[in-house]
C-alpha atoms as a PDB file:
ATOM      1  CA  UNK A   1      10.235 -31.052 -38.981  1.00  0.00           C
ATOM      2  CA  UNK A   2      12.934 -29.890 -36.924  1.00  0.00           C
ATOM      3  CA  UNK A   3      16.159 -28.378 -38.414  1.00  0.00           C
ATOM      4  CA  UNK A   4      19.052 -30.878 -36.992  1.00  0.00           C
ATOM      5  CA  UNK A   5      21.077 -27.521 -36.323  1.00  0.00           C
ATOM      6  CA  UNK A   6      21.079 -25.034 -33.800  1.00  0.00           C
ATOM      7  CA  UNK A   7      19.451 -21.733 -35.632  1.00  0.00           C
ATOM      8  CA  UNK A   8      19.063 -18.366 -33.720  1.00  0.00           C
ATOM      9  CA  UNK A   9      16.683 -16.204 -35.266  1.00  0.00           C
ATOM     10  CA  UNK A  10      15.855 -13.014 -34.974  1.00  0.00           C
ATOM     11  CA  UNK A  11      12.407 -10.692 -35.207  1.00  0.00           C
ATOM     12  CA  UNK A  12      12.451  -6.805 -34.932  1.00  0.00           C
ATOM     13  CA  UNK A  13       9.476  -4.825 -35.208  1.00  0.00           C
ATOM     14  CA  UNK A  14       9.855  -1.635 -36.366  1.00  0.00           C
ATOM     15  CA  UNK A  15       6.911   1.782 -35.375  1.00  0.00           C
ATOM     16  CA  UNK A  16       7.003   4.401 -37.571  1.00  0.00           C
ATOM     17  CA  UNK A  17       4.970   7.429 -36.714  1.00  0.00           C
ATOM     18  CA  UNK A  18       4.022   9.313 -40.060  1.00  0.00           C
ATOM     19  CA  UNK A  19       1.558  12.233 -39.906  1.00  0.00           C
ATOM     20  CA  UNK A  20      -1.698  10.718 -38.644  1.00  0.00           C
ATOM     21  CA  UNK A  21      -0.448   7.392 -40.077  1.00  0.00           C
ATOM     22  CA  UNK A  22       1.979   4.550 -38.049  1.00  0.00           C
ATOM     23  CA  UNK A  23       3.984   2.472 -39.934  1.00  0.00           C
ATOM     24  CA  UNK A  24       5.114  -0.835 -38.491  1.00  0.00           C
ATOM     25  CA  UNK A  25       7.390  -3.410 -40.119  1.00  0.00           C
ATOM     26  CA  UNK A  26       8.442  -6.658 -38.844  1.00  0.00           C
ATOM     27  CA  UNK A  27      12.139  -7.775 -39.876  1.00  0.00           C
ATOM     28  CA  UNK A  28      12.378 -11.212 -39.268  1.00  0.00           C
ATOM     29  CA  UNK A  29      15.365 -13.772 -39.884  1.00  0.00           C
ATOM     30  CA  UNK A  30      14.801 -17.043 -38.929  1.00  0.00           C
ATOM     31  CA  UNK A  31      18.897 -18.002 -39.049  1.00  0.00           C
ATOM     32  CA  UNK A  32      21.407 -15.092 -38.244  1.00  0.00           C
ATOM     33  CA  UNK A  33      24.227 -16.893 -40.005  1.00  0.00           C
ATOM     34  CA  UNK A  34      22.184 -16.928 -43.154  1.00  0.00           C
ATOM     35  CA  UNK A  35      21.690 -12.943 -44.565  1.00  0.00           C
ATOM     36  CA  UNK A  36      19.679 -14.178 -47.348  1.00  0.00           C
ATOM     37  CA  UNK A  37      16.987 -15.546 -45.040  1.00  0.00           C
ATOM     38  CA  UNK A  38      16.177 -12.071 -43.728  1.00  0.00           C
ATOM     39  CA  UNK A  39      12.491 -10.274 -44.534  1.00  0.00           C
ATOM     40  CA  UNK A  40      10.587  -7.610 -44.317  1.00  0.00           C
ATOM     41  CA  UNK A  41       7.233  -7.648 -43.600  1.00  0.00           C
ATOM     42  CA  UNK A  42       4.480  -4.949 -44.123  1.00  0.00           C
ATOM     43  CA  UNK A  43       1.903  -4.874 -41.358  1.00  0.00           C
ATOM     44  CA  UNK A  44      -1.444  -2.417 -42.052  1.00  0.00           C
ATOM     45  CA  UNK A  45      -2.390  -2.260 -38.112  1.00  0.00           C
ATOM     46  CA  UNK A  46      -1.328  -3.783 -34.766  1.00  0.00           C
ATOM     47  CA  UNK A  47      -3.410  -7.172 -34.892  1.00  0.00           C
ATOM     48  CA  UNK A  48      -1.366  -8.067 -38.458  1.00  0.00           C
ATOM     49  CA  UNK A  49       2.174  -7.256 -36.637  1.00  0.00           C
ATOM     50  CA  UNK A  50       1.219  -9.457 -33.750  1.00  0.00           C
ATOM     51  CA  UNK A  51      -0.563 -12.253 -35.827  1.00  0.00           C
ATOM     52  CA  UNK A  52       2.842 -12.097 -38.270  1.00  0.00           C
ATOM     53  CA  UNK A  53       5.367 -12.707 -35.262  1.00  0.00           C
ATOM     54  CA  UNK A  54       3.093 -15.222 -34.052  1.00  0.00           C
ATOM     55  CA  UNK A  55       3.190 -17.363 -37.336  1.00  0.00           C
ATOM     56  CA  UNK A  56       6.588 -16.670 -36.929  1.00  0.00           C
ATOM     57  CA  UNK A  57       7.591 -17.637 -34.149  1.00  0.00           C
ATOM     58  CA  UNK A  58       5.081 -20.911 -34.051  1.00  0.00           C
ATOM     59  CA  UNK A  59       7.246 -22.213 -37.377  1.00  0.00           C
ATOM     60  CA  UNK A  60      10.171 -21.443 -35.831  1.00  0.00           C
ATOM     61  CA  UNK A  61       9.330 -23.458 -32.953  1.00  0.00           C
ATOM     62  CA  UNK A  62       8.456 -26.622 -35.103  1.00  0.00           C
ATOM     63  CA  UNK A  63      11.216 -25.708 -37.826  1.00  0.00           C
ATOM     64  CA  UNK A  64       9.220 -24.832 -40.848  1.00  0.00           C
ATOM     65  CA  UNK A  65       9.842 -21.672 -43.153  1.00  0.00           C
ATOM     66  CA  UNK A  66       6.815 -19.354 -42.694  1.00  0.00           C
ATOM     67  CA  UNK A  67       5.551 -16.033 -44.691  1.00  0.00           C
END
């Protein structure tokens, strides 16, 4: 279902080097004029980041909530 209103989202991923560890974090908010619809997303390894923008971005395309 489609949202009748314009939205602009948003999705930054964020790499975090730490020791012998990399942190990555995707912030995601699927309507910029809505704070409250902002997350944060753990990711353990660079197939989860990718796979969680992915399921992001495919609901935002067809205008479902996702994660």
């Amino acid at each position: 279902m489609r949202h009748a209103s314009n939205r602009t989202g948003v999705c930054l991923i964020r790499i975090e080097e730490q020791g012998d560890e990399v942190l990555i974090r995707v912030r995601w908010n699927p309507d910029v004029d809505q704070v409250s619809t902002e997350r944060v997303i753990p990711c353990a390894d660079v197939d989860s980041a990718v796979a969680a923008v992915r399921e992001l971005l495919t609901g935002f395309v067809v205008g479902e909530e996702c994660l």
